[in-house]
PDB file of N, CA and C in Angstrom:
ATOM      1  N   UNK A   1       0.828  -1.193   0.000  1.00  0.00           N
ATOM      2  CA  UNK A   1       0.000   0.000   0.000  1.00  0.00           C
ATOM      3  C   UNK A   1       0.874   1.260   0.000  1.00  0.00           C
ATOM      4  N   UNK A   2       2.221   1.515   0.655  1.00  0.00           N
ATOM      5  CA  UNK A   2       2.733   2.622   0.646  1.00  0.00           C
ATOM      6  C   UNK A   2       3.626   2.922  -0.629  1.00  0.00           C
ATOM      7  N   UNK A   3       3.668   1.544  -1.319  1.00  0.00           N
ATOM      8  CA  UNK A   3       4.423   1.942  -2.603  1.00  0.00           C
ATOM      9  C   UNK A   3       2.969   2.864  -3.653  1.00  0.00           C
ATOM     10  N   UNK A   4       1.767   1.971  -3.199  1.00  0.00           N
ATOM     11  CA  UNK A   4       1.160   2.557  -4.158  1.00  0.00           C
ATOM     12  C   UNK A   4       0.821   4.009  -3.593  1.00  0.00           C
ATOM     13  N   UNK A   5       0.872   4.565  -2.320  1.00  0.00           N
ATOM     14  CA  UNK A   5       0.783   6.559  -2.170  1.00  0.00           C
ATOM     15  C   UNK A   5       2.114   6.611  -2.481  1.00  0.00           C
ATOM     16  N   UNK A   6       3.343   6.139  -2.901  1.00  0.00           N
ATOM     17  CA  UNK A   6       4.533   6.677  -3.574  1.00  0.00           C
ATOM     18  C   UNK A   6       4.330   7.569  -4.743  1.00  0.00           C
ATOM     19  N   UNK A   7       3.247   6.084  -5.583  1.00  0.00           N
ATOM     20  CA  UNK A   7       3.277   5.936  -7.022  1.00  0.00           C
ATOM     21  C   UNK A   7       2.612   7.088  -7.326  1.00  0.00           C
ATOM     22  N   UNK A   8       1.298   7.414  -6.266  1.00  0.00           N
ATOM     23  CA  UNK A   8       0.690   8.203  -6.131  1.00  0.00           C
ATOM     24  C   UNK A   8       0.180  10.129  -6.551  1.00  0.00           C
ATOM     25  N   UNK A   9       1.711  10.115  -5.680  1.00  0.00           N
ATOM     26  CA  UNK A   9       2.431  11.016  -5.062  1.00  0.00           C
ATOM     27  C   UNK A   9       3.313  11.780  -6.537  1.00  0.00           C
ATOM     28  N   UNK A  10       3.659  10.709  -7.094  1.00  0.00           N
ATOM     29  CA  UNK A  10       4.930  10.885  -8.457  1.00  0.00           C
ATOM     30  C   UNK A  10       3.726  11.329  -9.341  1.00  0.00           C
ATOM     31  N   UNK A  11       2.722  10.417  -9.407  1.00  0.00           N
ATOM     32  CA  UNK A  11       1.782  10.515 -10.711  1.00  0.00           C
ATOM     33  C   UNK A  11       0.983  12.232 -10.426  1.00  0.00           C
ATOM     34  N   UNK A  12       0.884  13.023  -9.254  1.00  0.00           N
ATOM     35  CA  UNK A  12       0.120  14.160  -9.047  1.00  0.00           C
ATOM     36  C   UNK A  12       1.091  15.155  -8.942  1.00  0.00           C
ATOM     37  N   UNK A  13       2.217  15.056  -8.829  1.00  0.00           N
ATOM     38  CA  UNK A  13       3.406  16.091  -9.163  1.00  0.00           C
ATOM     39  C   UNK A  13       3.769  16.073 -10.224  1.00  0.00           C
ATOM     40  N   UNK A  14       3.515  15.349 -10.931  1.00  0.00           N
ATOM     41  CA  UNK A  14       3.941  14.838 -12.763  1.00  0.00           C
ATOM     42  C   UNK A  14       2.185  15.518 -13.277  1.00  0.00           C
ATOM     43  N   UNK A  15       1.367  15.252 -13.028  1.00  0.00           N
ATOM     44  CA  UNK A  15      -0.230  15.794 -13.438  1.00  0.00           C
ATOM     45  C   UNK A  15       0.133  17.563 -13.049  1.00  0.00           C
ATOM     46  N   UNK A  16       0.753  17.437 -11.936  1.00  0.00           N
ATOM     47  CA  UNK A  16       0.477  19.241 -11.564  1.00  0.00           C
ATOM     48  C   UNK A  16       1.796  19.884 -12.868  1.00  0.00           C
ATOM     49  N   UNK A  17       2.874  19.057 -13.190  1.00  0.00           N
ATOM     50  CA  UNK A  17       3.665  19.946 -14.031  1.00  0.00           C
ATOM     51  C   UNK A  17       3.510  20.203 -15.395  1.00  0.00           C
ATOM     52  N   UNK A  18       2.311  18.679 -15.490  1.00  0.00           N
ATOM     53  CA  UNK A  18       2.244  18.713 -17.013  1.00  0.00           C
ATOM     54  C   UNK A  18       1.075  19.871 -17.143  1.00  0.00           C
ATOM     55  N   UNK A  19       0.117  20.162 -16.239  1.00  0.00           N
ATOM     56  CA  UNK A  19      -1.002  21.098 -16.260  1.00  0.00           C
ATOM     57  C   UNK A  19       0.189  22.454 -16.409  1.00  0.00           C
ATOM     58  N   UNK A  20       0.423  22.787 -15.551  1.00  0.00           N
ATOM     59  CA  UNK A  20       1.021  23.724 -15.179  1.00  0.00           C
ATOM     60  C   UNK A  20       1.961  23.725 -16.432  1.00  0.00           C
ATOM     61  N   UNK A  21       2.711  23.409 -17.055  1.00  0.00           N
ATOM     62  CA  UNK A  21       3.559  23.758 -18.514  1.00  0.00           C
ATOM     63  C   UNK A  21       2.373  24.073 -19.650  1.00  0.00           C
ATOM     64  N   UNK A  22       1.438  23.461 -19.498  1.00  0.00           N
ATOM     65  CA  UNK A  22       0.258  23.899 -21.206  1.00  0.00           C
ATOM     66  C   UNK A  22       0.292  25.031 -21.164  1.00  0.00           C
ATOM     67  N   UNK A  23       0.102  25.811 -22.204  1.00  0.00           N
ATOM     68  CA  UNK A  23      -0.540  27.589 -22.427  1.00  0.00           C
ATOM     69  C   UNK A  23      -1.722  27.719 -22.173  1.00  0.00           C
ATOM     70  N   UNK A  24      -2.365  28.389 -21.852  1.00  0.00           N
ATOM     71  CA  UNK A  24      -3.552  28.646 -21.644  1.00  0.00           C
ATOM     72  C   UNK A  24      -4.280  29.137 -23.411  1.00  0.00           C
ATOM     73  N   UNK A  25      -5.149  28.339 -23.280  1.00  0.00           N
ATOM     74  CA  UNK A  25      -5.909  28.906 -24.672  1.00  0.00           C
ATOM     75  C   UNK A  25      -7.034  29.128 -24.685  1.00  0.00           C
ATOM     76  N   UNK A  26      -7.409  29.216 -23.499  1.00  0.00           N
ATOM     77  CA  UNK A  26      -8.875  30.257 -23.385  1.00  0.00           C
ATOM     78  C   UNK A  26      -8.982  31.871 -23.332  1.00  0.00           C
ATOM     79  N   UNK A  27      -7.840  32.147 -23.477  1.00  0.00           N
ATOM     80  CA  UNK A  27      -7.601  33.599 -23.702  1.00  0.00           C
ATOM     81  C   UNK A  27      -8.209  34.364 -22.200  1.00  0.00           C
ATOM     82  N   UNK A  28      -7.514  33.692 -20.774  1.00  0.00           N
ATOM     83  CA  UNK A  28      -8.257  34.545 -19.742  1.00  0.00           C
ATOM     84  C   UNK A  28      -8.453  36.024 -19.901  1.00  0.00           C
ATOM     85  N   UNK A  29      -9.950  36.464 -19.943  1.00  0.00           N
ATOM     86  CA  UNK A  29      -9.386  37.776 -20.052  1.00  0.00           C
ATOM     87  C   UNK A  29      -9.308  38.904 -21.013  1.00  0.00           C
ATOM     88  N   UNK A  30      -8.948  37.891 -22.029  1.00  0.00           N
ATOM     89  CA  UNK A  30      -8.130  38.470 -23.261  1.00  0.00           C
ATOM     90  C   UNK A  30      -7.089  38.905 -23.379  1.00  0.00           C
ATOM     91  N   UNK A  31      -6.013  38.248 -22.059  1.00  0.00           N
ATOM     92  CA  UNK A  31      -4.530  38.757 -21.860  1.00  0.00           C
ATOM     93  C   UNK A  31      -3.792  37.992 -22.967  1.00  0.00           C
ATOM     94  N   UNK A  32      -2.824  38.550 -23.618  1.00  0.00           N
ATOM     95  CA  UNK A  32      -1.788  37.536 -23.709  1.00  0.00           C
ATOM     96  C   UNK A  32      -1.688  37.869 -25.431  1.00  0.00           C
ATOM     97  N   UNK A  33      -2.953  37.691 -26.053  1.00  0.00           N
ATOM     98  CA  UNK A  33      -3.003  37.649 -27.755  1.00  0.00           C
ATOM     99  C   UNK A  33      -2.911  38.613 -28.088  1.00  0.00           C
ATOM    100  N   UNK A  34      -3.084  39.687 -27.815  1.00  0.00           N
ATOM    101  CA  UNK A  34      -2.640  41.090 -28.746  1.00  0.00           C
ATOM    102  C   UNK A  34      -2.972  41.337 -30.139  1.00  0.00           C
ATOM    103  N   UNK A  35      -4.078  40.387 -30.320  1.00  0.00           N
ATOM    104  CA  UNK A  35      -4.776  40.491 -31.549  1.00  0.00           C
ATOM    105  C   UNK A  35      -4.220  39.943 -32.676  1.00  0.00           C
ATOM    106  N   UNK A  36      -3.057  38.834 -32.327  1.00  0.00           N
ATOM    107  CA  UNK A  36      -2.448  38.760 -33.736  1.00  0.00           C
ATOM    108  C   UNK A  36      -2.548  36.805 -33.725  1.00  0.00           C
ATOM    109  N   UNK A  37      -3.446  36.785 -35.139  1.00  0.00           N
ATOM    110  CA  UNK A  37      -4.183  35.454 -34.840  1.00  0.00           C
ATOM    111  C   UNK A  37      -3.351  34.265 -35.711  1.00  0.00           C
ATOM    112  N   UNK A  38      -2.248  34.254 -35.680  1.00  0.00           N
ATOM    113  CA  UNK A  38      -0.789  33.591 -36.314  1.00  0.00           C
ATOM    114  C   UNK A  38      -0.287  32.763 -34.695  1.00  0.00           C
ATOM    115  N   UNK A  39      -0.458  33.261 -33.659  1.00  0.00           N
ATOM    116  CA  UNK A  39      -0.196  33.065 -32.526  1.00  0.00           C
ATOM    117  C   UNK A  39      -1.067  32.062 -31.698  1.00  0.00           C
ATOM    118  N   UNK A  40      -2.097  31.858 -32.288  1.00  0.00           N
ATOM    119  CA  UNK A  40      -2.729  30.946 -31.838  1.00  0.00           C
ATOM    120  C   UNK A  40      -2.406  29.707 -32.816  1.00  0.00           C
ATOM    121  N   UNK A  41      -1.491  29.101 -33.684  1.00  0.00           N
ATOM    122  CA  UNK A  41      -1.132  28.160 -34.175  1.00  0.00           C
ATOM    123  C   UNK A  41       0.023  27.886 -33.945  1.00  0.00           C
ATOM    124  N   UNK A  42       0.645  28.379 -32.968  1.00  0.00           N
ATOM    125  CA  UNK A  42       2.636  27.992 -32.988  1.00  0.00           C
ATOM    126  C   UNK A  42       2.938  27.193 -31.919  1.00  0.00           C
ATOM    127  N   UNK A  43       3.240  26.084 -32.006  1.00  0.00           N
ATOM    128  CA  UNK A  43       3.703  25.386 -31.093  1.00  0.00           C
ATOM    129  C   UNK A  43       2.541  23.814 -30.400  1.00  0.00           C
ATOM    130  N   UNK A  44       1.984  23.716 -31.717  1.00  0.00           N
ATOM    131  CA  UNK A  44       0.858  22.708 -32.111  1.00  0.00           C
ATOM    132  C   UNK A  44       1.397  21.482 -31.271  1.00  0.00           C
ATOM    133  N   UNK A  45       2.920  21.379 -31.947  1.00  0.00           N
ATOM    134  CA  UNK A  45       2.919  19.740 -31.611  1.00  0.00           C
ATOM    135  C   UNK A  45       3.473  20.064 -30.110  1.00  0.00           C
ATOM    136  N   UNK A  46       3.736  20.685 -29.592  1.00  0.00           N
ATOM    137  CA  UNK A  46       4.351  20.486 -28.167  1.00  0.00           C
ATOM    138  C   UNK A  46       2.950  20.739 -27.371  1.00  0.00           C
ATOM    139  N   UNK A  47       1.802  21.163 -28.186  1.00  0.00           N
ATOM    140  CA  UNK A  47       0.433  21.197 -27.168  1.00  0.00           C
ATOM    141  C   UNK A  47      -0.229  19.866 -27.003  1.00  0.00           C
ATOM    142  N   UNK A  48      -0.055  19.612 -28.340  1.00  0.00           N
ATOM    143  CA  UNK A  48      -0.638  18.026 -28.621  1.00  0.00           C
ATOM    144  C   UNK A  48       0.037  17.152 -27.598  1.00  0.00           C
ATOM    145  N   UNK A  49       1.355  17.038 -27.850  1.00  0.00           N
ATOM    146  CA  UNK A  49       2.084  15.796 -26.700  1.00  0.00           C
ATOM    147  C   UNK A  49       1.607  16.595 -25.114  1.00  0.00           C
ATOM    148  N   UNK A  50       1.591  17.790 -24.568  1.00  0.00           N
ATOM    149  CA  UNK A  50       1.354  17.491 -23.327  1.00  0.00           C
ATOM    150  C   UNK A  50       0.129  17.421 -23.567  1.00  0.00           C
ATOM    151  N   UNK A  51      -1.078  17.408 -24.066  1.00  0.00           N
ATOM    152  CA  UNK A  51      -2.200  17.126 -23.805  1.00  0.00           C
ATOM    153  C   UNK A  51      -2.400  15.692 -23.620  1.00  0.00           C
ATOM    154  N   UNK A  52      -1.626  14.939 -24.447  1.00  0.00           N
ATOM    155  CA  UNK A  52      -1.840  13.591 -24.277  1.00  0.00           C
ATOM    156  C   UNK A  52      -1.286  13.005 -22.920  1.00  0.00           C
ATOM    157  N   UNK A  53       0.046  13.525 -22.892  1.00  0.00           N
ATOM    158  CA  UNK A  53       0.775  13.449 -21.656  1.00  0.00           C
ATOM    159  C   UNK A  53      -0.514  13.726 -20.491  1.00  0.00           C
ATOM    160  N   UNK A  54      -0.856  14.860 -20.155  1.00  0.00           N
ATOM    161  CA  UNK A  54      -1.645  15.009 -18.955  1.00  0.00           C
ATOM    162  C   UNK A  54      -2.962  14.023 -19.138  1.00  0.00           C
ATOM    163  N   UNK A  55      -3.368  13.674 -20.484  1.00  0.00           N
ATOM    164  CA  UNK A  55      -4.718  12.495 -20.414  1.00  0.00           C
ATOM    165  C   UNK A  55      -4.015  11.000 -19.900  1.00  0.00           C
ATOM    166  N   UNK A  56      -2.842  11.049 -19.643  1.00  0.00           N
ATOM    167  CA  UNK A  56      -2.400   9.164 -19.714  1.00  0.00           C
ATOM    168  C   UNK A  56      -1.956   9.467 -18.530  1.00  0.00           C
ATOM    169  N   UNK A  57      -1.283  10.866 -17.606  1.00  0.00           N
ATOM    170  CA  UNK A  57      -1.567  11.137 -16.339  1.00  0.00           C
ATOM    171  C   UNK A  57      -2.495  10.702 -15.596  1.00  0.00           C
ATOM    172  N   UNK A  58      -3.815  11.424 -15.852  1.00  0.00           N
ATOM    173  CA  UNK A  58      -4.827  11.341 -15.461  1.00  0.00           C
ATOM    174  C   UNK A  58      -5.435   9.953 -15.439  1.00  0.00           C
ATOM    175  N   UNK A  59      -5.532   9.259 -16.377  1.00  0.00           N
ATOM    176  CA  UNK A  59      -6.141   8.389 -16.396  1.00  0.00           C
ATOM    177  C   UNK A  59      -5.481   7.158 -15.303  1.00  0.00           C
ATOM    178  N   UNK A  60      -3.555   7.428 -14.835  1.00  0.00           N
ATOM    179  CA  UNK A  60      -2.902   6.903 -14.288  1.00  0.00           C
ATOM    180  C   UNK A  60      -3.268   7.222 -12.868  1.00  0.00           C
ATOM    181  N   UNK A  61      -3.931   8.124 -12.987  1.00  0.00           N
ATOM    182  CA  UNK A  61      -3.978   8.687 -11.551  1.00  0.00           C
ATOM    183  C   UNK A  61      -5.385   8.971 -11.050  1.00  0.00           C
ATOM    184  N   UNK A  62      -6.453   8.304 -12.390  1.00  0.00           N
ATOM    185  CA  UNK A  62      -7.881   7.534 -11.665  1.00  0.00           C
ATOM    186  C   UNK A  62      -7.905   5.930 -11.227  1.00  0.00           C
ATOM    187  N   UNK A  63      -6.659   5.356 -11.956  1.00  0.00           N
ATOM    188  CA  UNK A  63      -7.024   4.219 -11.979  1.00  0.00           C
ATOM    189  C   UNK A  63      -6.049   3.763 -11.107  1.00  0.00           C
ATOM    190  N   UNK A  64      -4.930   4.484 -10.010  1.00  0.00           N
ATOM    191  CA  UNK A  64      -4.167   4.152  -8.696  1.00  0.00           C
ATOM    192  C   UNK A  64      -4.957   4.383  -7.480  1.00  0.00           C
ATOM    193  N   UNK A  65      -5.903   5.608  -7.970  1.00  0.00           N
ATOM    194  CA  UNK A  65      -6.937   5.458  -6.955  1.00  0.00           C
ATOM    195  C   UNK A  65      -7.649   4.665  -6.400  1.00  0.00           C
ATOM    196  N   UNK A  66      -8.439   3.988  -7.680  1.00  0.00           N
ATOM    197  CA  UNK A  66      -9.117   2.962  -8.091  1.00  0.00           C
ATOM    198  C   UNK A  66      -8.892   1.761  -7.324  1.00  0.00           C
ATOM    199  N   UNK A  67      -7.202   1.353  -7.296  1.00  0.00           N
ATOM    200  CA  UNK A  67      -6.754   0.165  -6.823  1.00  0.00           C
ATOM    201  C   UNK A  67      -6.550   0.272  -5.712  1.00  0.00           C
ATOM    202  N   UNK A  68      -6.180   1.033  -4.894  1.00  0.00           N
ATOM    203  CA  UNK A  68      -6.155   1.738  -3.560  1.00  0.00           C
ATOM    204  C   UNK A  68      -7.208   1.585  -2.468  1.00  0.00           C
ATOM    205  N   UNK A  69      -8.299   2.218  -3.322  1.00  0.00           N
ATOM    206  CA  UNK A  69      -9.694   1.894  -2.854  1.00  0.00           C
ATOM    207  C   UNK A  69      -9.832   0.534  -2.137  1.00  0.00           C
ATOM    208  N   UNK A  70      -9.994  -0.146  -3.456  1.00  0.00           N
ATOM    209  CA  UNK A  70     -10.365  -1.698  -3.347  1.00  0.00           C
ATOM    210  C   UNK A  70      -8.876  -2.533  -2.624  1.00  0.00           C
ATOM    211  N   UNK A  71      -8.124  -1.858  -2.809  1.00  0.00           N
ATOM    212  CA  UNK A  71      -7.097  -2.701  -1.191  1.00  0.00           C
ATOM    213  C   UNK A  71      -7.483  -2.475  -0.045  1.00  0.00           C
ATOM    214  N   UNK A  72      -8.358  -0.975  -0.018  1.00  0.00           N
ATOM    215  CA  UNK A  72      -8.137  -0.576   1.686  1.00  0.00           C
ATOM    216  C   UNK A  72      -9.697  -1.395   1.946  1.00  0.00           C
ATOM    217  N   UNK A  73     -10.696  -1.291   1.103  1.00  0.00           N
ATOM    218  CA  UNK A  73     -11.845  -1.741   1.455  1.00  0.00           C
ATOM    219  C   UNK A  73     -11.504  -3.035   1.941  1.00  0.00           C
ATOM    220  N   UNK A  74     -11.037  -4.233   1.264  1.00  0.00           N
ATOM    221  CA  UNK A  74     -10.713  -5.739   1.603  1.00  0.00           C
ATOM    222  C   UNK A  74     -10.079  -5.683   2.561  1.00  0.00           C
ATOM    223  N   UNK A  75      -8.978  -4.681   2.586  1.00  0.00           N
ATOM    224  CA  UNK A  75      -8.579  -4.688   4.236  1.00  0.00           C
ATOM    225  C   UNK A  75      -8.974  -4.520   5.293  1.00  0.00           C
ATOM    226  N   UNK A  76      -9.999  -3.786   5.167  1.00  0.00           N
ATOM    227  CA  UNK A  76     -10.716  -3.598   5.904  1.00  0.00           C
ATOM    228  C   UNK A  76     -12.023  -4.379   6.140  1.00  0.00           C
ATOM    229  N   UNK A  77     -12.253  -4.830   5.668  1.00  0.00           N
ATOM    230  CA  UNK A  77     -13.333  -6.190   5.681  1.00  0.00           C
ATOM    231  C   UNK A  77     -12.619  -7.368   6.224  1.00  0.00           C
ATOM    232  N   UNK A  78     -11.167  -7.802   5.937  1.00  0.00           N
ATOM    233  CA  UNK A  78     -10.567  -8.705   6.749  1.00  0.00           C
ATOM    234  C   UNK A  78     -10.505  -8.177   7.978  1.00  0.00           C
ATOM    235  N   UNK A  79     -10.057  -7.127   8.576  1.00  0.00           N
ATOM    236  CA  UNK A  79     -10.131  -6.942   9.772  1.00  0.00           C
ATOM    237  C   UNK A  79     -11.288  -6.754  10.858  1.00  0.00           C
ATOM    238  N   UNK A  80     -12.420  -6.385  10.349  1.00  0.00           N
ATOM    239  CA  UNK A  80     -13.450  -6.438  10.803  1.00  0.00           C
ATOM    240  C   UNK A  80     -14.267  -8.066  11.028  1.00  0.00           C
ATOM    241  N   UNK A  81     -13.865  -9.085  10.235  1.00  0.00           N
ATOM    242  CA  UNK A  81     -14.173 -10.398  10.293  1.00  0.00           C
ATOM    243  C   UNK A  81     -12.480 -10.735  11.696  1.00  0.00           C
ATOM    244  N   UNK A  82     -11.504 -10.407  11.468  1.00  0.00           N
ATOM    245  CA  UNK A  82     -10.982 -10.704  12.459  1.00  0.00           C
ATOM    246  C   UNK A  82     -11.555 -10.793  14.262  1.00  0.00           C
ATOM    247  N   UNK A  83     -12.129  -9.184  14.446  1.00  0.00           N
ATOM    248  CA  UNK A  83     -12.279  -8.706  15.042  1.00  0.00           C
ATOM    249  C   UNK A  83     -13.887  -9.404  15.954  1.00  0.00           C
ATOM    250  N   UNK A  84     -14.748  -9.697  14.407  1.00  0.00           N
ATOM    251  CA  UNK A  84     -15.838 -10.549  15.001  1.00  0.00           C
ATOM    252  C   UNK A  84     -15.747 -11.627  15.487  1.00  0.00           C
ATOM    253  N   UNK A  85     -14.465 -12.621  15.197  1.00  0.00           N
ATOM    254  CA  UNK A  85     -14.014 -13.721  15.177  1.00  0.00           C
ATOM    255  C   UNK A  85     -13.079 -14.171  16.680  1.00  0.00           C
ATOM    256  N   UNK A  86     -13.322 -13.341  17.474  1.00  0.00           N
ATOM    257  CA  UNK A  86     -12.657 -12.975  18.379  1.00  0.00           C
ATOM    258  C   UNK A  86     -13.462 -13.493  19.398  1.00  0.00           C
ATOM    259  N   UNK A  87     -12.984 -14.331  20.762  1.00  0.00           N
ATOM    260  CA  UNK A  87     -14.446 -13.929  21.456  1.00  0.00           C
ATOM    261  C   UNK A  87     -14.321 -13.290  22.615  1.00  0.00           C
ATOM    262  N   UNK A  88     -16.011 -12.401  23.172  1.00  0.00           N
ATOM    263  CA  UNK A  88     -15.829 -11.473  23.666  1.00  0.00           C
ATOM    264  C   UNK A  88     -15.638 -11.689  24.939  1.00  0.00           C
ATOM    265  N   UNK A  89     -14.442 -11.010  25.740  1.00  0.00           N
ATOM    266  CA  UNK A  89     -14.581 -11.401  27.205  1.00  0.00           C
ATOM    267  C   UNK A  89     -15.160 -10.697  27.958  1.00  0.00           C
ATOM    268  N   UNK A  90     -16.095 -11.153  29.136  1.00  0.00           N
ATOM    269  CA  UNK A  90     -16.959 -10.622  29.859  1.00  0.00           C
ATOM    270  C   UNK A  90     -16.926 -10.508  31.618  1.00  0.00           C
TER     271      UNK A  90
END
């Protein structure tokens, strides 16, 4: 279990840099474009790879969750059958 909040851990600092490096292309604002519409096409393929990059992130980092979950739940269901399994002293 602690390798997988390692894995965790790597996969949401790797999600926060790949977010954090894209350009913004919603134009917050309208800062940034200066009206010159040549500028909204430069640098295509380095948008494309981190976009993909942050989708195979993401998807890495629904589906560690995912497994996480379902370890702690079973673990927790074994221990609770431990616990019933016990007997009570009075």
């Amino acid at each position: 279990m602690n390798t997988l909040l390692i894995i965790q851990i790597f996969i949401t600092l790797a999600l926060i840099g790949a977010i954090l490096l894209q350009r913004s292309e919603g134009g917050a604002l309208g800062m940034g474009s200066g009206g010159n519409s040549s500028s909204m096409f430069t640098a295509r393929g380095s948008a494309n790879l981190l976009t993909r990059v942050t989708a195979v992130l993401a998807a890495l980092f629904m589906g560690n969750c995912l497994i996480m979950t379902v370890i702690t739940s079973h673990s927790i269901k074994n221990e609770t059958k431990v616990v019933s399994q016990t007997p009570s002293q009075s």
